[in-house]
C-alpha atoms as a PDB file:
ATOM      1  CA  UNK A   1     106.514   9.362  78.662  1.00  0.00           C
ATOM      2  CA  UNK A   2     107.592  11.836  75.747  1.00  0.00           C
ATOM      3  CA  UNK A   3     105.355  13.478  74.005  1.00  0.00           C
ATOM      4  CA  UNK A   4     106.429  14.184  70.178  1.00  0.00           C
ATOM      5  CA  UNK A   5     105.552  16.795  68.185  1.00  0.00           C
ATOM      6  CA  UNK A   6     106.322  17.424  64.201  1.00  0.00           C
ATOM      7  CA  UNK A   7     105.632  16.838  60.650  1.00  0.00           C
ATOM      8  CA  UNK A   8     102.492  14.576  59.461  1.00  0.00           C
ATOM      9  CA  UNK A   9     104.034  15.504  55.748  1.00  0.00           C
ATOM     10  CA  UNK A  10     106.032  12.672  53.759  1.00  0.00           C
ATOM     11  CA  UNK A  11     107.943  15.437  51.926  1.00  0.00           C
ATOM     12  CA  UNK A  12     110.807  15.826  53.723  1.00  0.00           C
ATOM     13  CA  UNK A  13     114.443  14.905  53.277  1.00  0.00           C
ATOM     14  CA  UNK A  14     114.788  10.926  54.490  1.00  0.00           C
ATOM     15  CA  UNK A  15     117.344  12.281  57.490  1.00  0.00           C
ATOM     16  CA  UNK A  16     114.768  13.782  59.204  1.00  0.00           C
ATOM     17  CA  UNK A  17     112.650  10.739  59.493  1.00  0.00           C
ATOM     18  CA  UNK A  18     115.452   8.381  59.845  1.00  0.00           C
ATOM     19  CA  UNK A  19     116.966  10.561  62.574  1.00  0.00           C
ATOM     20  CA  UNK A  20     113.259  10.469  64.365  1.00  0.00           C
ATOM     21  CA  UNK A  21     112.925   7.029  64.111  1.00  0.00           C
ATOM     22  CA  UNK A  22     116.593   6.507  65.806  1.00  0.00           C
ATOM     23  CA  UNK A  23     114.736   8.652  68.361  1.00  0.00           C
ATOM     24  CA  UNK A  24     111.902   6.453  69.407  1.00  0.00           C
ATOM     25  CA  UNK A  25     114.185   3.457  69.571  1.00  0.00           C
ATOM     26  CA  UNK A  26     116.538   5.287  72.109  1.00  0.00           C
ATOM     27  CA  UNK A  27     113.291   6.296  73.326  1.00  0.00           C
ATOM     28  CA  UNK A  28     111.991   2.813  74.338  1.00  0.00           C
ATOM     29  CA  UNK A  29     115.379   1.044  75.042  1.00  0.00           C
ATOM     30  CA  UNK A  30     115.887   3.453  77.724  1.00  0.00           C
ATOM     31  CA  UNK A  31     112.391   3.106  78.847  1.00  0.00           C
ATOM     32  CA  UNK A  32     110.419   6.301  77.881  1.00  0.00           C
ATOM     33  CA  UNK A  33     107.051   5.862  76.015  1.00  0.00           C
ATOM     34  CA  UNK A  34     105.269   7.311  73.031  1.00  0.00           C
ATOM     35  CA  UNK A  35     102.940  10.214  73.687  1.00  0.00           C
ATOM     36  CA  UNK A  36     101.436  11.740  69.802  1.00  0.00           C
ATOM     37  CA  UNK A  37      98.756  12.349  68.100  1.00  0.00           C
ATOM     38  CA  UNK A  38      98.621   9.087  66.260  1.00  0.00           C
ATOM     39  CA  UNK A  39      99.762   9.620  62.523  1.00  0.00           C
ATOM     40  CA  UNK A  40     101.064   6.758  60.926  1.00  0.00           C
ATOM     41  CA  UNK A  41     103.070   8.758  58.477  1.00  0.00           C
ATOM     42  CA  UNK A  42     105.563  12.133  58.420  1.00  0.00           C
ATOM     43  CA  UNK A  43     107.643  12.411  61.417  1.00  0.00           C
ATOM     44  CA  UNK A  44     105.193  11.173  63.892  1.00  0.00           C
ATOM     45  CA  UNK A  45     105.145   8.004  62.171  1.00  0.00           C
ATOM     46  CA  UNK A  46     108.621   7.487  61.799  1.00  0.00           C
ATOM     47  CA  UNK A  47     108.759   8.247  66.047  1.00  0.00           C
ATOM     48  CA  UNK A  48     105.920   5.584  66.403  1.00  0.00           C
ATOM     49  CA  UNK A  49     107.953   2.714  64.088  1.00  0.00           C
ATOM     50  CA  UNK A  50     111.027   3.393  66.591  1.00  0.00           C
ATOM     51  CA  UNK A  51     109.634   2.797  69.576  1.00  0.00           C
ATOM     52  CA  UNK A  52     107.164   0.008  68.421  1.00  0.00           C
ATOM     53  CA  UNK A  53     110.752  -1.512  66.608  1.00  0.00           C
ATOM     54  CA  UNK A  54     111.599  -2.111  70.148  1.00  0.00           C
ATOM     55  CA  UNK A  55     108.450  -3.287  71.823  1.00  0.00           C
ATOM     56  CA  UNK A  56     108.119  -0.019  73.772  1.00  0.00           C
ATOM     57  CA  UNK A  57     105.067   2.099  75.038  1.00  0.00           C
ATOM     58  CA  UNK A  58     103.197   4.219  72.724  1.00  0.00           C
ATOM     59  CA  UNK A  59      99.504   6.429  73.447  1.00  0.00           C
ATOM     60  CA  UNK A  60      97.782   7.764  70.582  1.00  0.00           C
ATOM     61  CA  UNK A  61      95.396  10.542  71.293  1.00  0.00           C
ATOM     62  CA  UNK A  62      93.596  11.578  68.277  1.00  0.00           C
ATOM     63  CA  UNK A  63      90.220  12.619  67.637  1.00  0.00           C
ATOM     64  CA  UNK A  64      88.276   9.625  66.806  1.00  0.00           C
ATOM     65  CA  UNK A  65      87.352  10.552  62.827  1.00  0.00           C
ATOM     66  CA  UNK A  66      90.908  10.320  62.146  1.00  0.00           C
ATOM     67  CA  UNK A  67      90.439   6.162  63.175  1.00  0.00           C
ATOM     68  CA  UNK A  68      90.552   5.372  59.342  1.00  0.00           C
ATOM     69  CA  UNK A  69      93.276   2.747  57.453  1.00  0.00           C
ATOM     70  CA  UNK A  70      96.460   4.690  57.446  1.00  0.00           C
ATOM     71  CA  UNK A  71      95.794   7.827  59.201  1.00  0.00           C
ATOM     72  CA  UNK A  72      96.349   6.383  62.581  1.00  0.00           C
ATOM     73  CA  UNK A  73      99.662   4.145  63.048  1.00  0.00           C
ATOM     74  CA  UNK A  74      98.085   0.471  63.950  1.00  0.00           C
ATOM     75  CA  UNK A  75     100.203  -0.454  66.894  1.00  0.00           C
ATOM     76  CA  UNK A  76      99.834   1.407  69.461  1.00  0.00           C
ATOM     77  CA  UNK A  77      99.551   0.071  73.181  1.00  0.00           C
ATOM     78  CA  UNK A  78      96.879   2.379  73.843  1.00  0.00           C
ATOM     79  CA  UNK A  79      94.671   4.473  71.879  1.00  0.00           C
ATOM     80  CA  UNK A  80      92.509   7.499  73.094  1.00  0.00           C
ATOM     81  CA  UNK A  81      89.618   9.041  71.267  1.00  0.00           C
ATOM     82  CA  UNK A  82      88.223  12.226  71.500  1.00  0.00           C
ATOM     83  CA  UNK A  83      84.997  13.508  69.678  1.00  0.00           C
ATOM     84  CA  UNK A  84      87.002  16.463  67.803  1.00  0.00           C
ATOM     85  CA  UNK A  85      90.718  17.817  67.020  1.00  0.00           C
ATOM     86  CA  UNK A  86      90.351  20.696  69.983  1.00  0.00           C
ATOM     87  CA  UNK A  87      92.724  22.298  72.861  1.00  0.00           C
ATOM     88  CA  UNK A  88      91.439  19.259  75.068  1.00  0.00           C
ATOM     89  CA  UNK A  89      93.554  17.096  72.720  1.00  0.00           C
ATOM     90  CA  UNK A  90      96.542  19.335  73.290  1.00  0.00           C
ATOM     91  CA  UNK A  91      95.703  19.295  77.346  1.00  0.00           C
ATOM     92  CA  UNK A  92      96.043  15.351  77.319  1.00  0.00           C
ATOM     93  CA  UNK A  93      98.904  15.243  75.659  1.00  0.00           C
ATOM     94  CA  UNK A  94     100.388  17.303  77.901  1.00  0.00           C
ATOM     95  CA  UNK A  95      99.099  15.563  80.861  1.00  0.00           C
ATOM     96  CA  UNK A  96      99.750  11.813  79.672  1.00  0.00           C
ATOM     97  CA  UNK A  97     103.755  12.986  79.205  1.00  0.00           C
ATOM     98  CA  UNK A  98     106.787  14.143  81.394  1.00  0.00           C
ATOM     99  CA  UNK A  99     108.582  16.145  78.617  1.00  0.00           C
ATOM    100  CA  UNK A 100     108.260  17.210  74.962  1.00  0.00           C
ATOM    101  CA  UNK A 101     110.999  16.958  72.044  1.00  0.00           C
ATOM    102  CA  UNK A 102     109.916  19.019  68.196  1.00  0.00           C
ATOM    103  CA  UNK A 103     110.869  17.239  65.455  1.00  0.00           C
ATOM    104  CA  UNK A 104     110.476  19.348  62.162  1.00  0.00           C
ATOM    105  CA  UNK A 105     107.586  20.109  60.874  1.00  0.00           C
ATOM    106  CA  UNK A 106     105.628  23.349  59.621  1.00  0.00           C
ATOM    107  CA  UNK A 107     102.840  25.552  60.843  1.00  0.00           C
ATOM    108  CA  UNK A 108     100.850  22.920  62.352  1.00  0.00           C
ATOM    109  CA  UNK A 109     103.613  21.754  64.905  1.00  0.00           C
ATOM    110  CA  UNK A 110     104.680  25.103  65.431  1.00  0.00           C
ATOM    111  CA  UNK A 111     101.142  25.750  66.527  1.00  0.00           C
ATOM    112  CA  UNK A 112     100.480  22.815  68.442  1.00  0.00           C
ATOM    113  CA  UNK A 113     103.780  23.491  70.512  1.00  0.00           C
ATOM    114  CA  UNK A 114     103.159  27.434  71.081  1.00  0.00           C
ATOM    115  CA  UNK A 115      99.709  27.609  70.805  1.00  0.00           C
ATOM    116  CA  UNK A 116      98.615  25.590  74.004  1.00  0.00           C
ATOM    117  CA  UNK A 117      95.163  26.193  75.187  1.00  0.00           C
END
C-alpha cells in the first residue's frame, strides 16, 4: 500500500490532478493500494478516482466528523474512523502503508509529511 499525501484544494492547474490520477491507476494495475486521508476532492481525490477507475484497493483514515456528503470520497474499500484529526491519524497512515509519494499541495501536506508525531 501507498500512502498519498497532497492538496485537498481544487485550485490548482488541471496537470496536477490529471497527472495524480494517472498515478493511482498505475497504482492499482500494478497492484499497490490507496492509503489517504479520505478527501474526495484536490489531489487526494483525483489519487482516489485512479485507483477506484481500476477496481483497486483504497483505506480512508479520517477522523470521523469529516464523514459528511463530499468531504470523504464514497468508494473506498475500507474506511477508518477516528474520534479527532490528531498525530494518531498520521501514525496509521504510516502503519497501514509500505511507502509514501507527495503530490503538491501547500502547508498542510508539507506538515503532514515533516511534521510526524
Amino acid at each position: 500500500n501507498i500512502c498519498i499525501y497532497g492538496a485537498s484544494s481544487a485550485d490548482l492547474e488541471q496537470i496536477y490532478y490529471d497527472k495524480t490520477e494517472e498515478l493511482g491507476r498505475m497504482m492499482a494495475k500494478t497492484g499497490h493500494g490507496l492509503v489517504f486521508g479520505g478527501g474526495a476532492t484536490g489531489m487526494m481525490g483525483a489519487a482516489a478516482r485512479g485507483v477506484d477507475s481500476e477496481d483497486g484497493y483504497i483505506l480512508s483514515i479520517a477522523p470521523r466528523f469529516f464523514d459528511k456528503p463530499e468531504i470523504l470520497y464514497e468508494n473506498c474499500s475500507e474506511f477508518s474512523f477516528l474520534q479527532k484529526l490528531c498525530a494518531s491519524a498520521k501514525k496509521l497512515l504510516e502503519e497501514r502503508s509500505d511507502a509514501t509519494i507527495v503530490t503538491p499541495g501547500g502547508i498542510g501536506t508539507y506538515e503532514e509529511l515533516f511534521l510526524r508525531f
